[in-house]
Every structure is written in structure tokens, then in C-alpha cells.
PDB file of N, CA and C in Angstrom:
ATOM      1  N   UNK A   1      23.946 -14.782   3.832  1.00  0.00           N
ATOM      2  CA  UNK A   1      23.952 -13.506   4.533  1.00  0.00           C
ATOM      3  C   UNK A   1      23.821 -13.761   6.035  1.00  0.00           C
ATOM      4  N   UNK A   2      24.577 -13.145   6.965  1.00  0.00           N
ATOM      5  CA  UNK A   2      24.710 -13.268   8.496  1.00  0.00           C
ATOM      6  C   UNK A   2      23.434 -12.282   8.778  1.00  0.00           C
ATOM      7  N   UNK A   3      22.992 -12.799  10.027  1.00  0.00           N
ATOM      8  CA  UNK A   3      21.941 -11.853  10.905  1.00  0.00           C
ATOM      9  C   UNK A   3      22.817 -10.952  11.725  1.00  0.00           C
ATOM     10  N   UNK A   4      21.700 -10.549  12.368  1.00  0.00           N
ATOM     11  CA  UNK A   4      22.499  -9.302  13.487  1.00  0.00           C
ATOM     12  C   UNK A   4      22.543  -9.832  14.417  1.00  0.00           C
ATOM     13  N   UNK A   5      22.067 -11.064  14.662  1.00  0.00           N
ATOM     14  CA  UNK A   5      22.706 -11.641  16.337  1.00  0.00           C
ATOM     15  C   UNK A   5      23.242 -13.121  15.701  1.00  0.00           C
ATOM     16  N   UNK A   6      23.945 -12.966  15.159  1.00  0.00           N
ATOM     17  CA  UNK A   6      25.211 -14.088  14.827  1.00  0.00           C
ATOM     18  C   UNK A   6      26.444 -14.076  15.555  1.00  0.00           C
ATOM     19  N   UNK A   7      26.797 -12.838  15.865  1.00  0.00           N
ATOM     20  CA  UNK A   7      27.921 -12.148  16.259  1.00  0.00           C
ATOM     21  C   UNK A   7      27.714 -12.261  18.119  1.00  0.00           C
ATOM     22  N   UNK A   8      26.538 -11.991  18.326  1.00  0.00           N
ATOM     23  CA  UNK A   8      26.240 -12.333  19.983  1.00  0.00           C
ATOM     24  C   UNK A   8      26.071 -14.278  20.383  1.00  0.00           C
ATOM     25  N   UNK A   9      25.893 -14.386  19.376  1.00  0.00           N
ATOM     26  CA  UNK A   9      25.765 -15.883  19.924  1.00  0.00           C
ATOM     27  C   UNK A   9      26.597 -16.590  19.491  1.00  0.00           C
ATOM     28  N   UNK A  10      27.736 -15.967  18.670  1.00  0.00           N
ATOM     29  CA  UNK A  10      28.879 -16.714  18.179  1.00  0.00           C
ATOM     30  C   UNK A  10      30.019 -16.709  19.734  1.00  0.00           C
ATOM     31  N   UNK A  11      29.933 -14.842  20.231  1.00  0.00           N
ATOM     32  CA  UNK A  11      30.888 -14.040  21.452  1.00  0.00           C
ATOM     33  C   UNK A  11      30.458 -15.255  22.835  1.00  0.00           C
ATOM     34  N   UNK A  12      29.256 -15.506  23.209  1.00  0.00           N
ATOM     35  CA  UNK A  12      28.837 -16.212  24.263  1.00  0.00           C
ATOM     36  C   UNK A  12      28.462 -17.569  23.610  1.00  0.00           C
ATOM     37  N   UNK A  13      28.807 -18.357  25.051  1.00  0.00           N
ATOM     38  CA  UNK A  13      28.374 -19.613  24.631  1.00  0.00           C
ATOM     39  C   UNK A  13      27.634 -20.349  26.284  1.00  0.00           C
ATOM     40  N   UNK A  14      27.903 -19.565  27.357  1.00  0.00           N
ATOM     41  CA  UNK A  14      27.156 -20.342  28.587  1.00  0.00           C
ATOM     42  C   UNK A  14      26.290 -19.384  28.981  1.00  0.00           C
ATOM     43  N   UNK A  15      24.598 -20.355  28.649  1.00  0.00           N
ATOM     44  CA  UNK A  15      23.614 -19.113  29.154  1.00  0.00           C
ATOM     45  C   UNK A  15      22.521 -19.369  30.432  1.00  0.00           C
ATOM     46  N   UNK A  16      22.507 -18.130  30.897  1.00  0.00           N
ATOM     47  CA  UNK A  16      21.580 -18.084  32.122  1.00  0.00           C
ATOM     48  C   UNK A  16      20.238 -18.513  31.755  1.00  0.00           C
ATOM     49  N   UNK A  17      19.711 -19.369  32.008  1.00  0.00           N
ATOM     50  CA  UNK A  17      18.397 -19.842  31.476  1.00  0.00           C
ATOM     51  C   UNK A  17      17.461 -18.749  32.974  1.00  0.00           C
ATOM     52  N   UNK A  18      18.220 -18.281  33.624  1.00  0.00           N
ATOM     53  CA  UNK A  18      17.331 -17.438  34.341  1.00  0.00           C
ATOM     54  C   UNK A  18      16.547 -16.490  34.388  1.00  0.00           C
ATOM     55  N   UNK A  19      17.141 -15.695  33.362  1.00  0.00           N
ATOM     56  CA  UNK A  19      17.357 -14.617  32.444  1.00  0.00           C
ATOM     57  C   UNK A  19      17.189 -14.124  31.474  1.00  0.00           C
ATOM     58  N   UNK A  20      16.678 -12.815  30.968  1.00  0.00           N
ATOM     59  CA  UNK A  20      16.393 -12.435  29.706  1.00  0.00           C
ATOM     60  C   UNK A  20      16.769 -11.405  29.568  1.00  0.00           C
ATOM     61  N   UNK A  21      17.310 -10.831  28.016  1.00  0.00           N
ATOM     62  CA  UNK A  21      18.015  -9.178  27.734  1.00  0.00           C
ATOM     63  C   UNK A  21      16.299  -9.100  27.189  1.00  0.00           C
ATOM     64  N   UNK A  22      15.767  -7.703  27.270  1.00  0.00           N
ATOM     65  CA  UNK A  22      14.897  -7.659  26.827  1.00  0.00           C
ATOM     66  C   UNK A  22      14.918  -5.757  26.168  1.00  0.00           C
ATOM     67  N   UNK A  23      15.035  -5.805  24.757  1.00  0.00           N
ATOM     68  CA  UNK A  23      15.240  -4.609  23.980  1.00  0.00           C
ATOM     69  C   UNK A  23      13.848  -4.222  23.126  1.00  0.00           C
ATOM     70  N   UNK A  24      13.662  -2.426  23.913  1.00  0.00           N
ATOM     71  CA  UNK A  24      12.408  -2.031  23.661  1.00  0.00           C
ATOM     72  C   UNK A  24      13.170  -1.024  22.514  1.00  0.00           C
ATOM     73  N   UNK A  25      12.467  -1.185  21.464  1.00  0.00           N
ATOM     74  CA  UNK A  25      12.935  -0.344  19.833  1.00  0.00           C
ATOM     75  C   UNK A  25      12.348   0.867  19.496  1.00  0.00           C
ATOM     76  N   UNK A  26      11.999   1.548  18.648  1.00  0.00           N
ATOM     77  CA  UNK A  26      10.885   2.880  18.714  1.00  0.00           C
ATOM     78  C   UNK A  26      10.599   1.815  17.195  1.00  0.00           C
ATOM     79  N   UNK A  27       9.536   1.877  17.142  1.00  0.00           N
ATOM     80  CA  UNK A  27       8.344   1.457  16.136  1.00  0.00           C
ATOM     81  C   UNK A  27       8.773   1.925  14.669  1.00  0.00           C
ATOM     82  N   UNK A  28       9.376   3.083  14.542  1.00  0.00           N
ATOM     83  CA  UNK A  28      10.057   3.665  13.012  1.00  0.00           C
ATOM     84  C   UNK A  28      10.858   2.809  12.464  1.00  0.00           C
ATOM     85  N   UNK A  29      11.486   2.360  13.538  1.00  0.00           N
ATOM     86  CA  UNK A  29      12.750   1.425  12.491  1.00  0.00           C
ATOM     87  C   UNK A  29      12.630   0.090  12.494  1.00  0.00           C
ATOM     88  N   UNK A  30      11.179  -0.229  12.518  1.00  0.00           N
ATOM     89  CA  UNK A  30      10.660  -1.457  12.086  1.00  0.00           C
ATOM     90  C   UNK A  30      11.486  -2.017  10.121  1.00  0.00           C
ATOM     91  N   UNK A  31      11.433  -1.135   9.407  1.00  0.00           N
ATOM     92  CA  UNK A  31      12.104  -1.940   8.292  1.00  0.00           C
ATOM     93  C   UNK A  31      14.007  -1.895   8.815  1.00  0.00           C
ATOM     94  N   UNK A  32      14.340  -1.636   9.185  1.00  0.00           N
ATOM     95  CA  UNK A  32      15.741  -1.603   9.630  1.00  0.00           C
ATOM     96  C   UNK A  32      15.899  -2.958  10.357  1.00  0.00           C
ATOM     97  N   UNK A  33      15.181  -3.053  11.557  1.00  0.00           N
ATOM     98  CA  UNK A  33      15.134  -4.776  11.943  1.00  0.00           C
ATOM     99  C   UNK A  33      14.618  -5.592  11.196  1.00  0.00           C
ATOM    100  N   UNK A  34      13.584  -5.856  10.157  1.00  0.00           N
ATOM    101  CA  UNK A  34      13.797  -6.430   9.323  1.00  0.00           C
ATOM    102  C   UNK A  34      15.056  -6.675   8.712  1.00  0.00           C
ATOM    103  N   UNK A  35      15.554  -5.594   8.022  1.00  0.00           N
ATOM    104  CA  UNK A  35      16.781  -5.852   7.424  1.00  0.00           C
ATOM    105  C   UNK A  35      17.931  -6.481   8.171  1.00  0.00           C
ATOM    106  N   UNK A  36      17.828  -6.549   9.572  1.00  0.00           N
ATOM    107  CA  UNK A  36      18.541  -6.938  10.248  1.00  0.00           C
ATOM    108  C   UNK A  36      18.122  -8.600  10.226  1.00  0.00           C
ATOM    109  N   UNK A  37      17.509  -9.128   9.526  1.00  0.00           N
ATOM    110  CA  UNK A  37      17.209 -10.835   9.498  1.00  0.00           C
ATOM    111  C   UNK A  37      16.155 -11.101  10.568  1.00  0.00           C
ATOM    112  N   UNK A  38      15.226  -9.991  11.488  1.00  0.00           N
ATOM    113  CA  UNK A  38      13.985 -10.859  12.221  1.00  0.00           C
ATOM    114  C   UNK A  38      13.177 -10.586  11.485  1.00  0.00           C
ATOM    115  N   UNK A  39      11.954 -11.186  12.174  1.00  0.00           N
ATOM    116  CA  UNK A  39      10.599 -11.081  11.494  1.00  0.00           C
ATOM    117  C   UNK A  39       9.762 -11.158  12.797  1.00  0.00           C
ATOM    118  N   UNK A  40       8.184 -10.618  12.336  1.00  0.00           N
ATOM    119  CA  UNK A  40       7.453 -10.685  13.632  1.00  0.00           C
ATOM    120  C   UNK A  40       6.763 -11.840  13.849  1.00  0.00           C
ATOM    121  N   UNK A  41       6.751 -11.777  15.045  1.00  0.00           N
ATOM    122  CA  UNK A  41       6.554 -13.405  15.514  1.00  0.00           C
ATOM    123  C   UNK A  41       5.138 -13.344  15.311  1.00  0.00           C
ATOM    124  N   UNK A  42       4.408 -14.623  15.159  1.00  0.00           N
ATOM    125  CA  UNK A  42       2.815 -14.362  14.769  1.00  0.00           C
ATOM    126  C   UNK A  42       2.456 -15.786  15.831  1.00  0.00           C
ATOM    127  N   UNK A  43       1.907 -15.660  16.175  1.00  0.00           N
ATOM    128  CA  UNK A  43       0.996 -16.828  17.325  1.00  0.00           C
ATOM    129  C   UNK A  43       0.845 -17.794  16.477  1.00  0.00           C
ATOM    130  N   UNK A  44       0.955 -19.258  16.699  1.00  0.00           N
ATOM    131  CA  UNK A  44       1.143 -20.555  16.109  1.00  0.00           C
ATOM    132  C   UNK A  44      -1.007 -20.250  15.887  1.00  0.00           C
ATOM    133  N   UNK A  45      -1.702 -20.048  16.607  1.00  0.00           N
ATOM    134  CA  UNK A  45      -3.240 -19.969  17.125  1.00  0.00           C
ATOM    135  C   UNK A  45      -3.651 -19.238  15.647  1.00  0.00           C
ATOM    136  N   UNK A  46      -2.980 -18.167  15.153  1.00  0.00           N
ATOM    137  CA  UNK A  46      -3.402 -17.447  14.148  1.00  0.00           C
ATOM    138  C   UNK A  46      -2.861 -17.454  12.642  1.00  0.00           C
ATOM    139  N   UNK A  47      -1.552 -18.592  12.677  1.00  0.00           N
ATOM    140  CA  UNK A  47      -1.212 -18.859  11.329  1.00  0.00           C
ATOM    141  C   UNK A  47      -2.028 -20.325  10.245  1.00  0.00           C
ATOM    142  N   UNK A  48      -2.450 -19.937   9.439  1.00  0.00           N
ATOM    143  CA  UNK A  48      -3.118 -20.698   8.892  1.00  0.00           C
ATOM    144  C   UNK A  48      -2.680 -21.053   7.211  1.00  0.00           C
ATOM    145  N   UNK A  49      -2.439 -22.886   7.112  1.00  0.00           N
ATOM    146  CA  UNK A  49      -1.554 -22.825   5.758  1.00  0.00           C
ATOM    147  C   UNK A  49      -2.712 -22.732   4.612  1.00  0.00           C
ATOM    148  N   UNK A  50      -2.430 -22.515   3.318  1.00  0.00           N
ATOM    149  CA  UNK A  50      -3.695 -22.690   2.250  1.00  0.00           C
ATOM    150  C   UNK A  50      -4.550 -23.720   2.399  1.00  0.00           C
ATOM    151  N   UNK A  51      -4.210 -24.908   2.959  1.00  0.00           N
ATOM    152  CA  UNK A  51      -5.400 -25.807   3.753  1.00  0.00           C
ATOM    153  C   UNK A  51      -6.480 -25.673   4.505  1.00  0.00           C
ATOM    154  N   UNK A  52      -6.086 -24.480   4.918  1.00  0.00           N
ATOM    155  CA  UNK A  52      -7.029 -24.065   6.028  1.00  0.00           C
ATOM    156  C   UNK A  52      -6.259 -24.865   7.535  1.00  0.00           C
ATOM    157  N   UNK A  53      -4.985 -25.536   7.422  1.00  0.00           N
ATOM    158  CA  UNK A  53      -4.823 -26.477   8.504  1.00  0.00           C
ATOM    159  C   UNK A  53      -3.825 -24.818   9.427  1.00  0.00           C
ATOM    160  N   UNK A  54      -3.906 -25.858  10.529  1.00  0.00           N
ATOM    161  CA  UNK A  54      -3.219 -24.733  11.897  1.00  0.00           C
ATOM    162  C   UNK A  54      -1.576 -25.279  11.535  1.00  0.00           C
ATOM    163  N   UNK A  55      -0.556 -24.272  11.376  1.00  0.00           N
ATOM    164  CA  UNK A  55       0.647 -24.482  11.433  1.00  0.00           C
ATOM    165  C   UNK A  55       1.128 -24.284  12.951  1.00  0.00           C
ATOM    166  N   UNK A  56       2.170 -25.321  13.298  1.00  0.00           N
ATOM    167  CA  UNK A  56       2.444 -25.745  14.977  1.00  0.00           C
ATOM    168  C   UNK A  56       3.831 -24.325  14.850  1.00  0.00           C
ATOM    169  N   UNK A  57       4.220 -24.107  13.531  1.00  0.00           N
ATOM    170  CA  UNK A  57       5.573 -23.610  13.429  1.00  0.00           C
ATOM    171  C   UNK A  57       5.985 -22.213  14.166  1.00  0.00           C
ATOM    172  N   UNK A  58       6.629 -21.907  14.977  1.00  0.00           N
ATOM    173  CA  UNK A  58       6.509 -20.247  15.596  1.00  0.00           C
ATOM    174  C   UNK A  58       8.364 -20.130  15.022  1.00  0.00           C
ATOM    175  N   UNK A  59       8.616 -18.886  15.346  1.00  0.00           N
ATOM    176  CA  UNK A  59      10.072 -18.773  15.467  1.00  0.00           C
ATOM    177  C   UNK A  59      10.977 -19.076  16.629  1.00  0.00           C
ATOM    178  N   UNK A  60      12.325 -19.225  16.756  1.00  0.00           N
ATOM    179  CA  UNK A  60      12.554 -18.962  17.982  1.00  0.00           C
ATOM    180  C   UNK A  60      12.903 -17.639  18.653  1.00  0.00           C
ATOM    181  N   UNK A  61      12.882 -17.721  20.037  1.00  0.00           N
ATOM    182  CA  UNK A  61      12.637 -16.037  20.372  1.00  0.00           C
ATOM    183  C   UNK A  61      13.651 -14.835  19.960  1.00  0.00           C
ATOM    184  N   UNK A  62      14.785 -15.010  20.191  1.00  0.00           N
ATOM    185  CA  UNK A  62      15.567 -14.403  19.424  1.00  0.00           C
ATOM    186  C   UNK A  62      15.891 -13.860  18.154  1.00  0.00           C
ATOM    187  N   UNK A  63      14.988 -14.588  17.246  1.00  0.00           N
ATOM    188  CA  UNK A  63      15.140 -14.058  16.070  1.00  0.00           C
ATOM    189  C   UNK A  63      13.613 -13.187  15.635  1.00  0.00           C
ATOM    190  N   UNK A  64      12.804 -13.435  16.404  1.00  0.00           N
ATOM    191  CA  UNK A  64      11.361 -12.807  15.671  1.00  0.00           C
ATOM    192  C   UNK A  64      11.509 -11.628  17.154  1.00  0.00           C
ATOM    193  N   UNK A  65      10.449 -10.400  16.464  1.00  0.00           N
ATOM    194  CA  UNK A  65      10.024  -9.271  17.263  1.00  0.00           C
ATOM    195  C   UNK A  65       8.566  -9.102  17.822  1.00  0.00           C
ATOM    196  N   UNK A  66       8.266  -8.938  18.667  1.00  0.00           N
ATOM    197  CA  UNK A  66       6.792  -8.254  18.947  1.00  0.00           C
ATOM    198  C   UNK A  66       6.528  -6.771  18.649  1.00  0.00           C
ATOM    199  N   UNK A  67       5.263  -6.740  17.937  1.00  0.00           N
ATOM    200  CA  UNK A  67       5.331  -4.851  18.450  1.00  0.00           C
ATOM    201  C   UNK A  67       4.029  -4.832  18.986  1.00  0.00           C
ATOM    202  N   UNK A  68       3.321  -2.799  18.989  1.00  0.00           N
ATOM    203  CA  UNK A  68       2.786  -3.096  19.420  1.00  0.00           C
ATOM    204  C   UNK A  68       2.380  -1.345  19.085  1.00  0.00           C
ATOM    205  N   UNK A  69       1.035  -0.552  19.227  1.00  0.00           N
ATOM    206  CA  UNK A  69       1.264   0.703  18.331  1.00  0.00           C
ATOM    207  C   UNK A  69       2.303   1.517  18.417  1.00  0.00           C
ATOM    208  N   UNK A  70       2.890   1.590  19.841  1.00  0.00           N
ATOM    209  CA  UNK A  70       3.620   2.439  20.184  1.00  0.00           C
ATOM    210  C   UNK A  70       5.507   1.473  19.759  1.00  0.00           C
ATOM    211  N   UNK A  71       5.749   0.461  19.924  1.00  0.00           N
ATOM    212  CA  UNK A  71       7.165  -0.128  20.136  1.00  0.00           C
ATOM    213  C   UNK A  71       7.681  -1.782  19.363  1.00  0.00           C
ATOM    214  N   UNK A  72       8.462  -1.857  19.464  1.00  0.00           N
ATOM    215  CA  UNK A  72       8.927  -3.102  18.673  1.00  0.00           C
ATOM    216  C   UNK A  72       9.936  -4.028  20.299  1.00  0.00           C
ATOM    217  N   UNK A  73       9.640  -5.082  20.348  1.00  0.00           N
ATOM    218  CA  UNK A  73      10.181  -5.758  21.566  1.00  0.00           C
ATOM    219  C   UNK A  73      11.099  -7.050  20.907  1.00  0.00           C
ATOM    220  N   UNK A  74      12.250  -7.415  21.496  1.00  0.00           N
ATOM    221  CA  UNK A  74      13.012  -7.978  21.096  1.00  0.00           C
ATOM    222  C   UNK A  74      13.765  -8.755  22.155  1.00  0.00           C
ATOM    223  N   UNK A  75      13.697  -9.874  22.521  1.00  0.00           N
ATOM    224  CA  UNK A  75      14.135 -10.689  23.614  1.00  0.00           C
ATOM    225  C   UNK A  75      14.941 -11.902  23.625  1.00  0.00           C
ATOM    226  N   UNK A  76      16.005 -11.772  24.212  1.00  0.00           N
ATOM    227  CA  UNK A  76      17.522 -12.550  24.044  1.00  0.00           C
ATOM    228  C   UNK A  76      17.549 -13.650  25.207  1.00  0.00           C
ATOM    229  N   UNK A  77      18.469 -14.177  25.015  1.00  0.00           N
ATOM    230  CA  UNK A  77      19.263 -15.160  25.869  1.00  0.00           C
ATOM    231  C   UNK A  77      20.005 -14.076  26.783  1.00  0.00           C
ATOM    232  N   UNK A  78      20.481 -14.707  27.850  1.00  0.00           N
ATOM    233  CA  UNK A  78      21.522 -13.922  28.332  1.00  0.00           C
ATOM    234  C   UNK A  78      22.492 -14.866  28.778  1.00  0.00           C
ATOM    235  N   UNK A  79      23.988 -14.142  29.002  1.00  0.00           N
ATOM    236  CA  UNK A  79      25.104 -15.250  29.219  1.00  0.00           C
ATOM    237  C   UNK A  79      25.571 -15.024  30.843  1.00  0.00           C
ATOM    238  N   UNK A  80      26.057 -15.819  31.225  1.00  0.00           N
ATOM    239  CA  UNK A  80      26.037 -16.132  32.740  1.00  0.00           C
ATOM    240  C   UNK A  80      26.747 -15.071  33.334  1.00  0.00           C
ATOM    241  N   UNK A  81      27.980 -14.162  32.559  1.00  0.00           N
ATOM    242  CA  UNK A  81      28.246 -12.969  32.867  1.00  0.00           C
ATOM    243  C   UNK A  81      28.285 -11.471  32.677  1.00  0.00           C
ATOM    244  N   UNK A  82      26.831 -11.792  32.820  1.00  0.00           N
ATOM    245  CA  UNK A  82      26.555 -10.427  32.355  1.00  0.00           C
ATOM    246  C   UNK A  82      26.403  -9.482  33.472  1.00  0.00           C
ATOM    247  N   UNK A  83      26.231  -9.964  34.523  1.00  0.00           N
ATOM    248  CA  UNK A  83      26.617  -9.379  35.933  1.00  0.00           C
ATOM    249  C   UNK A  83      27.727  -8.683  36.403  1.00  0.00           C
ATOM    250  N   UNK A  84      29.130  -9.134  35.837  1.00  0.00           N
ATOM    251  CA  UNK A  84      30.026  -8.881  35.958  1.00  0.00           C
ATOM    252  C   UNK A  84      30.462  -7.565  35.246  1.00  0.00           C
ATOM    253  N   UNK A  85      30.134  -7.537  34.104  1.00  0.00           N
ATOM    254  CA  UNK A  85      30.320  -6.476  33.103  1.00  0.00           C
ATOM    255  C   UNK A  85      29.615  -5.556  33.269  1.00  0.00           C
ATOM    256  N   UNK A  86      29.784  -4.627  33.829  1.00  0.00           N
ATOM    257  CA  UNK A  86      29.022  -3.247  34.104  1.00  0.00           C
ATOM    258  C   UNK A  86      28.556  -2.449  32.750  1.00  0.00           C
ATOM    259  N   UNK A  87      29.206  -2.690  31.453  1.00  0.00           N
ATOM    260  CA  UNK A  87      28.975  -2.012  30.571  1.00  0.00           C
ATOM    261  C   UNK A  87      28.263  -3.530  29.283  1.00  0.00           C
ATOM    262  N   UNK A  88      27.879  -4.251  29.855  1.00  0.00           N
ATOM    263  CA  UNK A  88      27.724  -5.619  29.251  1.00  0.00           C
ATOM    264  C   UNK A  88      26.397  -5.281  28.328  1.00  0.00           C
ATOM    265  N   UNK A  89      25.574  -4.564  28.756  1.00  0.00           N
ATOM    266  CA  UNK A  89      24.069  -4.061  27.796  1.00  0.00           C
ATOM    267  C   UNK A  89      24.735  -3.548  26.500  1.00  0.00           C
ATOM    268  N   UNK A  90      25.628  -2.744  26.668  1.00  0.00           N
ATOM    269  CA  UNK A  90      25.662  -1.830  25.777  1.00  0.00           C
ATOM    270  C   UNK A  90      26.743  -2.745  24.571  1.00  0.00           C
ATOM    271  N   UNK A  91      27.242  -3.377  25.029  1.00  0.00           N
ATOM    272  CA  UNK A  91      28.480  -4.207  24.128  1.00  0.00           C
ATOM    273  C   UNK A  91      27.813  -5.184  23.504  1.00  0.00           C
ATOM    274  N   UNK A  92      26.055  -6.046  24.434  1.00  0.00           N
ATOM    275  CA  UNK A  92      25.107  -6.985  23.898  1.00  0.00           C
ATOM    276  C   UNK A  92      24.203  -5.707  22.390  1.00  0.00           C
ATOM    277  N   UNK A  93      24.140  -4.481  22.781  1.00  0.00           N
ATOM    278  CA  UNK A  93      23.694  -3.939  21.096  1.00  0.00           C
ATOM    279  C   UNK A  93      24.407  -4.019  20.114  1.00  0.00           C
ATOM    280  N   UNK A  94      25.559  -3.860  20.716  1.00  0.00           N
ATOM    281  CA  UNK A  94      26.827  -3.562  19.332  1.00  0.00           C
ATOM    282  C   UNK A  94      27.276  -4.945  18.795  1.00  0.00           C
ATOM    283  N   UNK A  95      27.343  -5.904  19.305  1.00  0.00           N
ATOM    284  CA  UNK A  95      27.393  -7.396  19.110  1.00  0.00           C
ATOM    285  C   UNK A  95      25.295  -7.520  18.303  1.00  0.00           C
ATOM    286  N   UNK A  96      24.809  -7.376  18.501  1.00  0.00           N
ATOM    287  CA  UNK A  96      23.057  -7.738  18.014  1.00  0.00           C
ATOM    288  C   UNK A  96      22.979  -6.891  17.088  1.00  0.00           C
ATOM    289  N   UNK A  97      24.110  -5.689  16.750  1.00  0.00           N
ATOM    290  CA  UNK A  97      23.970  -4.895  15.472  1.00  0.00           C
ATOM    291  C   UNK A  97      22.519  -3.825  15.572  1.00  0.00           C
ATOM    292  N   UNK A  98      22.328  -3.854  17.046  1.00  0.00           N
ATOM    293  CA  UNK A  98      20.764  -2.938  16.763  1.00  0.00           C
ATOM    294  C   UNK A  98      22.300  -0.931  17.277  1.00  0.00           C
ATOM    295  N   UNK A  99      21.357  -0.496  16.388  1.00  0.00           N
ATOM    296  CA  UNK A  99      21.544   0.910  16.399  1.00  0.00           C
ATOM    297  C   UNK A  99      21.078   1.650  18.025  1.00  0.00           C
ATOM    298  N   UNK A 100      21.847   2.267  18.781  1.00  0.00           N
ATOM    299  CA  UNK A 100      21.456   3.320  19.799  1.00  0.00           C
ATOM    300  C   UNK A 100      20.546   4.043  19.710  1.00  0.00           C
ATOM    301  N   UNK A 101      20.018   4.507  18.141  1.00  0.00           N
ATOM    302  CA  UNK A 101      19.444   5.696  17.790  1.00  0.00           C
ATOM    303  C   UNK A 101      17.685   4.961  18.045  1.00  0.00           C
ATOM    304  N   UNK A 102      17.896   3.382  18.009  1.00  0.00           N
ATOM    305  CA  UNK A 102      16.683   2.966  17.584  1.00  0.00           C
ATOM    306  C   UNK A 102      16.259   2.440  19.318  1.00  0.00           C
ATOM    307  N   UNK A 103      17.068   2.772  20.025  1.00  0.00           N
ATOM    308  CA  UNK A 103      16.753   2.006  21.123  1.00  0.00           C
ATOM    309  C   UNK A 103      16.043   2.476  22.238  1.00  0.00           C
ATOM    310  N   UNK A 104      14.734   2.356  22.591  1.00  0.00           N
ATOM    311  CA  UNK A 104      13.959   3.319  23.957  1.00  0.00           C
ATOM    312  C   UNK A 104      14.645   2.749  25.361  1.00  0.00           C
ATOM    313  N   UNK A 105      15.001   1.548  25.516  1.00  0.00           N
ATOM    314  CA  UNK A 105      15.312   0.781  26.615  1.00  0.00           C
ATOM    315  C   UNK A 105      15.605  -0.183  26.482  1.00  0.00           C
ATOM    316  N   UNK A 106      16.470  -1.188  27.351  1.00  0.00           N
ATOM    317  CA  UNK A 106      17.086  -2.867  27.358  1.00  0.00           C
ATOM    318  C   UNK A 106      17.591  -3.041  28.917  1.00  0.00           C
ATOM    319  N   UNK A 107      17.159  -4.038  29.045  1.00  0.00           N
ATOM    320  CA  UNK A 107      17.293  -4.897  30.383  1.00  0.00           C
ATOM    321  C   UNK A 107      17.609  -5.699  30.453  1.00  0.00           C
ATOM    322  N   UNK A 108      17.806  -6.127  31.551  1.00  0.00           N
ATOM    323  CA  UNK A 108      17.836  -7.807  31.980  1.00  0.00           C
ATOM    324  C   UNK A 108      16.730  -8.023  32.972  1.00  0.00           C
ATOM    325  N   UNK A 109      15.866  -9.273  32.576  1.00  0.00           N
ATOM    326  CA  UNK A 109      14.484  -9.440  33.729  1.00  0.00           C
ATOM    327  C   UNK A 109      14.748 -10.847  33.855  1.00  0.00           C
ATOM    328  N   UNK A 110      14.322 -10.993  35.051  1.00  0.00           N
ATOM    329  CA  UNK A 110      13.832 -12.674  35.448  1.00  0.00           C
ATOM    330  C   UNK A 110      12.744 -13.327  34.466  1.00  0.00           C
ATOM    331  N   UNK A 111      13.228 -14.879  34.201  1.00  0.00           N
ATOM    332  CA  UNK A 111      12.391 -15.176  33.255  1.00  0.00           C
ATOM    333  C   UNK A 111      11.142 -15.829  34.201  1.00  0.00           C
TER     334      UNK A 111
END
């Protein structure tokens, strides 16, 4: 089964390590991104295996979410032209498969 950002990282391939898309979700459609193949990221500090030992393992950022009471946060790569494309946010949801309906805000920030 493909994720929802297979399709964005298949479309780009040169990325701004400067840079981050950063997509704020509304908290409801937490099982919908699930279904979309992330999971929430949990601090390497607070996962613990039946050993009792500390697991080093985290996700990478793109595929796991933060939330938080109010929102669900979701943070990308970005590709070197995304400057250029005036409508480039909106073509990075539809490529990441996230829904409009679910979306409060998305950016691009300095990393």
C-alpha cells in the first residue's frame, strides 16, 4: 500500500535543506492521517521496549505527526522550487493527499 507522500517525493527530487513546508491540520481528522500511512511521532526519551531498555528509534519527519489539544502538525522537505511556483503550497497538498477541508494553515519556514 502507497502513503500519501509517495507521490510528493516521487514529483521532486532536489531539496532545499533550508527549508520546511510546515502543515497545521484541525485535530478531527486525526484518524484520516492515520489512514493516510503517518503515525505520531513519540520522543526516542519516552519510548520504552518490554525490557525496560530506551529505544534510540524515532521516525523520520515526514512521515510521523505532532499534535497537540487544539492541532495535528506535519512537516516536509521542501524542493528548491518552490519559490517559483506561486501556487506550489497548494499542488504540495494534492501531491501529500492531505484534504483542504482538513487544513488550518501550511507554510514554508526557515529551518
Amino acid at each position: 500500500m502507497s502513503n500519501s507522500w509517495d507521490k510528493y517525493f516521487s514529483h521532486y527530487s532536489d531539496w532545499d535543506d533550508a527549508h520546511c513546508f510546515n502543515v497545521r491540520l484541525e485535530l478531527k481528522f486525526e484518524g484520516e492521517i492515520k489512514r493516510l500511512g503517518y503515525v505520531e511521532y513519540v520522543n526516542a526519551n519516552d519510548i520504552f521496549i518490554l525490557e525496560n531498555e530506551i529505544s534510540s528509534k524515532t521516525f523520520p519527519k515526514s512521515k510521523t505527526y505532532t499534535k497537540n489539544k487544539n492541532e495535528i502538525k506535519i512537516s516536509f522537505e521542501v524542493p528548491y522550487d518552490w519559490s517559483i511556483d506561486t501556487d506550489w503550497e497548494d499542488k504540495a497538498l494534492v501531491l501529500l493527499g492531505l484534504s483542504e477541508e482538513w487544513v488550518i494553515d501550511s507554510s514554508v519556514e526557515d529551518n
